[in-house]
Protein backbone atom coordinates (compact mmCIF):
# COMPACT_ATOMS: atom_id res chain seq x y z
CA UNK A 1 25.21 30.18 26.75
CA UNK A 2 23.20 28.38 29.14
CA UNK A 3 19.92 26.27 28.27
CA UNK A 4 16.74 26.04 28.85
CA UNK A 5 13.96 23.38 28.42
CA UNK A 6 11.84 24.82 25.65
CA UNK A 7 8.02 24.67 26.64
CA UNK A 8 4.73 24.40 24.24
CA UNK A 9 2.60 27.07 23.64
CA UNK A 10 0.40 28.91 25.14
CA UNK A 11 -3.53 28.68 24.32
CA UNK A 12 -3.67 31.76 22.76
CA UNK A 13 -1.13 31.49 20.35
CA UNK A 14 -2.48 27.88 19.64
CA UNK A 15 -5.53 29.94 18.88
CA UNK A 16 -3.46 32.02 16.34
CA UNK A 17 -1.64 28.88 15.01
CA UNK A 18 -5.70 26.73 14.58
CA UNK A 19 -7.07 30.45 13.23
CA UNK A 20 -7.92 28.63 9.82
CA UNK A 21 -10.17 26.17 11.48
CA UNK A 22 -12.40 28.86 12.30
CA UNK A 23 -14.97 31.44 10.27
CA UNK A 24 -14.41 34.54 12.41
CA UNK A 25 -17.93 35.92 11.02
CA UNK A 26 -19.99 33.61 12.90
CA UNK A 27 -20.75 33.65 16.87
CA UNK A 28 -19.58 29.42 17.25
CA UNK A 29 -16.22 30.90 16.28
CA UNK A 30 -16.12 33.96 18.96
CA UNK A 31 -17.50 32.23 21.45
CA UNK A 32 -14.69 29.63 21.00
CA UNK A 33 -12.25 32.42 21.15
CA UNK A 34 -13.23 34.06 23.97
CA UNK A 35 -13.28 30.99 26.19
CA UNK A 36 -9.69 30.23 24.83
CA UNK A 37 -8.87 34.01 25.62
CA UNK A 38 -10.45 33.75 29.44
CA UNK A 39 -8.55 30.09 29.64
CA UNK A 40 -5.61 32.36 28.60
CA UNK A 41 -6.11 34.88 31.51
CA UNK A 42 -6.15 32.49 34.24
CA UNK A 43 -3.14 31.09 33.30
CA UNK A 44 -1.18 34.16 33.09
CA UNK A 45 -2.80 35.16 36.56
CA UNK A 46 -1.06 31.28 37.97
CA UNK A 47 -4.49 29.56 38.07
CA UNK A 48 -4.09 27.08 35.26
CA UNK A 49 -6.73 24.71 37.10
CA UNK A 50 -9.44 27.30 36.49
CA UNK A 51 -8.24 27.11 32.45
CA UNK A 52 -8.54 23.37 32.59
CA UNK A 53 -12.51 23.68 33.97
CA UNK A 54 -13.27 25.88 30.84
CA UNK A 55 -10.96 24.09 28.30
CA UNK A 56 -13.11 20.47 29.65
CA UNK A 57 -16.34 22.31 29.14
CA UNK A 58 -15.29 23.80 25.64
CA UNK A 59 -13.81 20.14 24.65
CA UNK A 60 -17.37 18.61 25.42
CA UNK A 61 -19.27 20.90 22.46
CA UNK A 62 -15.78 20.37 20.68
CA UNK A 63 -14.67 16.54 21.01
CA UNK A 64 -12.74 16.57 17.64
CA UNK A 65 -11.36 20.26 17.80
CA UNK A 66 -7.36 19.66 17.94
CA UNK A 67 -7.18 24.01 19.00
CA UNK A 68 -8.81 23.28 22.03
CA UNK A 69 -7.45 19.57 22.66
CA UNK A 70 -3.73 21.76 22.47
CA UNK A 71 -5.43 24.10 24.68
CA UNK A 72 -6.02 21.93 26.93
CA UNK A 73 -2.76 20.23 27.18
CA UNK A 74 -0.97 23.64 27.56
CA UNK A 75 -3.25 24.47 30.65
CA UNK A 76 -2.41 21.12 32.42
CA UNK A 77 1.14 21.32 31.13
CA UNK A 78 1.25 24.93 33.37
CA UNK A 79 -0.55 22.68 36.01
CA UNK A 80 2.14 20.50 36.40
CA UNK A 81 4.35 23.18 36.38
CA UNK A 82 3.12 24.69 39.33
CA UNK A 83 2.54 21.16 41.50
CA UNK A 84 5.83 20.56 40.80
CA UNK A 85 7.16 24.03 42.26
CA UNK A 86 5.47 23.21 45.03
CA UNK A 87 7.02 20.07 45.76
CA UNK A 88 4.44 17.38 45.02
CA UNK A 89 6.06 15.55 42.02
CA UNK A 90 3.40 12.94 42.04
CA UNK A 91 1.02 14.96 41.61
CA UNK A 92 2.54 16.38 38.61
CA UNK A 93 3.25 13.75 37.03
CA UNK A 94 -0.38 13.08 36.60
CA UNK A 95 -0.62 16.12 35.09
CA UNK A 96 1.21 15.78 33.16
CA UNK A 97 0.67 12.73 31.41
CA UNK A 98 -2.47 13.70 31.45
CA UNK A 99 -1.19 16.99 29.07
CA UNK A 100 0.71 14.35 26.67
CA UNK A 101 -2.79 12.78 26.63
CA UNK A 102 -4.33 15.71 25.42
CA UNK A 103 -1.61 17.04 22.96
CA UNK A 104 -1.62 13.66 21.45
CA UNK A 105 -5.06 13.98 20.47
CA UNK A 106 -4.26 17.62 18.92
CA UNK A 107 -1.02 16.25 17.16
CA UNK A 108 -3.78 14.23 14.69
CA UNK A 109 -4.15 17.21 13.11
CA UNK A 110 -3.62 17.01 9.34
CA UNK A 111 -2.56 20.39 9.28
CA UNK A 112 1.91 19.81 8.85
CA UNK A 113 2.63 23.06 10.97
CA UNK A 114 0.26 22.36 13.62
CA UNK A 115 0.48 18.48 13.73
CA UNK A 116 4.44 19.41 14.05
CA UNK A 117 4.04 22.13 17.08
CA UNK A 118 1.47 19.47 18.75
CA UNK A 119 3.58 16.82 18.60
CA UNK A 120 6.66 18.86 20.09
CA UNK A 121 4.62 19.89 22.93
CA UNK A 122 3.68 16.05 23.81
CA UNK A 123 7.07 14.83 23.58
CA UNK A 124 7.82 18.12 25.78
CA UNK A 125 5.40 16.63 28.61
CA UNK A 126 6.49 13.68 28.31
CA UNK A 127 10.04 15.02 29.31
CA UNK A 128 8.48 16.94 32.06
CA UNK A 129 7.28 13.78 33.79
CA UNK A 130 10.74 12.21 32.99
CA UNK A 131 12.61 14.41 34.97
CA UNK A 132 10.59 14.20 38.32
CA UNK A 133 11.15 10.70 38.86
CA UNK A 134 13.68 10.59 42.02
CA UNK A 135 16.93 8.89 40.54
CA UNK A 136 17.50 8.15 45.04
CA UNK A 137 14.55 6.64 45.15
CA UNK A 138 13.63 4.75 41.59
CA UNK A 139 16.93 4.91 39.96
CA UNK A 140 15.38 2.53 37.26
CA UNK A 141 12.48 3.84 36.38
CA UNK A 142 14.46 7.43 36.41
CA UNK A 143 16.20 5.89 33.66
CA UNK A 144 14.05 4.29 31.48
CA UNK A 145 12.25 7.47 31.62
CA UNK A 146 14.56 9.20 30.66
CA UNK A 147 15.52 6.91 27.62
CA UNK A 148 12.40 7.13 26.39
CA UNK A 149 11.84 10.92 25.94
CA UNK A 150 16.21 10.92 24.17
CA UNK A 151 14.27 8.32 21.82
CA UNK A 152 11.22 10.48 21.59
CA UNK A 153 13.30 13.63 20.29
CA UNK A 154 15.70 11.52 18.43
CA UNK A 155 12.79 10.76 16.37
CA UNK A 156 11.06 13.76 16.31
CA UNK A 157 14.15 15.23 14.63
CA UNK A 158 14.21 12.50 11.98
CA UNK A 159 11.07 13.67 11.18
CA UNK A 160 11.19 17.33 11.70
CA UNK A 161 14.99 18.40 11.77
CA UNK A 162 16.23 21.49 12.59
CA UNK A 163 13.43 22.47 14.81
CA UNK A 164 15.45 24.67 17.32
CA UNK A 165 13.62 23.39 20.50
CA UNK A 166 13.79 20.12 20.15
CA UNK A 167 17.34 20.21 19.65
CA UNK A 168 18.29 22.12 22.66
CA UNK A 169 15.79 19.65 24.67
CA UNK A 170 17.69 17.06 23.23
CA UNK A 171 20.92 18.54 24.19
CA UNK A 172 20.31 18.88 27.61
CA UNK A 173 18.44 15.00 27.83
CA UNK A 174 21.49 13.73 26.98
CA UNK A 175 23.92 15.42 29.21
CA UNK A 176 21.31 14.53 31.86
CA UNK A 177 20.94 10.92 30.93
CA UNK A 178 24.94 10.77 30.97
CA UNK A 179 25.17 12.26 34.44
CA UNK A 180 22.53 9.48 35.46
CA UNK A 181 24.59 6.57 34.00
CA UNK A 182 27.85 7.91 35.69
CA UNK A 183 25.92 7.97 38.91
CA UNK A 184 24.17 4.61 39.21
CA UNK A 185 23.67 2.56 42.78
CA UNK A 186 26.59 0.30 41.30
CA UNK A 187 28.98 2.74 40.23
CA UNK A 188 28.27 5.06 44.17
CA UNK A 189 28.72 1.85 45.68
CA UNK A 190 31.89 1.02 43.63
CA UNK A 191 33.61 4.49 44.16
CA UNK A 192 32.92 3.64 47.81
CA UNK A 193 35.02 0.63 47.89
CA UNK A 194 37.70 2.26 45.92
CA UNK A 195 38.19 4.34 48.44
CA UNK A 196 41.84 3.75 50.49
CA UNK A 197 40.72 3.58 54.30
CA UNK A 198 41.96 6.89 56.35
CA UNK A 199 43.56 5.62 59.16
CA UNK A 200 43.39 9.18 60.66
CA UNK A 201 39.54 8.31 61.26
CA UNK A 202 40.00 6.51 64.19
CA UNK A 203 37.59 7.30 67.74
CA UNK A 204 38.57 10.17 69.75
CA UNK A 205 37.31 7.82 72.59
CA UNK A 206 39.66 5.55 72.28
CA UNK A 207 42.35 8.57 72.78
CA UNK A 208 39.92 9.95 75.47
CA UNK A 209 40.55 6.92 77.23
CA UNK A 210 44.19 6.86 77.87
CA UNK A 211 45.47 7.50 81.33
CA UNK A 212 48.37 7.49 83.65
CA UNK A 213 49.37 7.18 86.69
CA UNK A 214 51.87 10.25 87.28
CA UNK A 215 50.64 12.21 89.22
CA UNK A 216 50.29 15.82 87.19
CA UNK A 217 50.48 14.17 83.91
CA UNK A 218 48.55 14.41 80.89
CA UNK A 219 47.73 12.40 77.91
CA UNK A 220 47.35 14.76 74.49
CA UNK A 221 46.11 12.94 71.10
CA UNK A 222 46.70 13.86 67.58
CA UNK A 223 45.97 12.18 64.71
CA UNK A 224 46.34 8.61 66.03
CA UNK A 225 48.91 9.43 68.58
CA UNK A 226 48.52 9.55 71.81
CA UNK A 227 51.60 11.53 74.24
CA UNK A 228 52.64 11.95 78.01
CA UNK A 229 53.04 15.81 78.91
CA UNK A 230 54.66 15.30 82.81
CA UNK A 231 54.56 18.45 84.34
CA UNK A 232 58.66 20.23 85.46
CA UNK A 233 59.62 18.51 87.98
CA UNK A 234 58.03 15.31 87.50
CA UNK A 235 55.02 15.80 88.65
CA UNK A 236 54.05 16.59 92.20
CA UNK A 237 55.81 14.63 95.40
CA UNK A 238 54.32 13.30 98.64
């Protein structure tokens, strides 16, 4: 069965999973839910910016909130998502580190479940960003990128094992990380070297080139060899 990097929640389910921070009987706490509800909607309708705007406002009258710090990160985390469909990987890779940011701040949470989920959507973004890095272009830093987030789930497991999605993450960072290593500047440029020279590859010019003097005749190349085809006769007479 194939796989599939797993992906953080969604703001509203963070709201479900941060539901004991709040006192549903009071208007603070349903005014926090409904902006986490309309952040919700413009996500699902592929305008995660427009989530971001809110979730910013809501963090400013709720600096130490880690619901709407996760929020947050989930919205930019879509961001990213999208600016890297559309082909503008730097760009996304602001976005985001700029989601790890945010889900690092929710992941203080002393709460085990939701300090757990937070974390596991950080290390997430942090793979997201990993895997946009051009290998062609900065092989290295492709690399070392992707090192980093293999160490980041390595450890998450230690600390969390048998969390499904980190597992299959894992999984499939280390059969890319393996495919990088087998296909490194050094090792293109060594299977280049390796290869025997095809002495069939020669210039059809040079082939082109060859003439004669009979008159009638022609010269017909294949491969490397070159043959006089004289017409019956011998060609034509004065």
């Amino acid at each position: 069965m194939r796989k599939y990097l797993q992906r953080p929640l969604g703001p509203v389910l963070v709201a479900a999973l941060f539901a004991m921070l709040l006192c549903p009987a009071t208007t603070h706490a349903l005014g926090l839910n409904a902006a986490m509800k309309k952040a919700q909607a413009h996500v699902d309708s592929g305008e995660p910016d427009k989530a971001a705007e809110i979730l910013r406002e809501l963090q400013v009258d709720h600096p130490d909130s880690p619901m709407v710090a996760y929020a947050l990160g989930s919205a930019l985390y879509a961001s990213a998502k999208r600016l890297a469909a559309l082909e503008t990987p730097d760009t996304a890779i602001e976005a985001y580190a700029e989601a790890e940011r945010h889900f690092a701040r929710a992941a203080q949470d002393t709460q085990p479940d939701r300090k757990r989920e937070a974390e596991f959507a950080r290390i997430t973004a942090k793979t997201g960003a990993a895997l946009l890095i051009s290998p062609e272009e900065r092989y290295e830093d492709a690399l070392r990128a992707l090192r980093e987030t293999v160490a980041a789930h390595e450890q998450f497991l230690r600390e969390h094992p048998g969390h499904a999605g980190a597992e299959n993450n894992l999984d499939l960072l280390r059969l890319k990380l393996k495919e990088l290593l087998q296909h490194s500047p050094e090792q293109q440029e060594q299977e280049k070297q390796d290869q025997p020279p095809d002495d069939n590859k020669q210039p059809m010019d040079f082939f082109l080139n060859v003439g004669t003097d009979l008159p009638g005749a022609t010269v017909e190349s294949e491969g490397n060899t070159a043959r006089l085809v004289v017409p019956e006769g011998g060609g034509a007479r004065p």
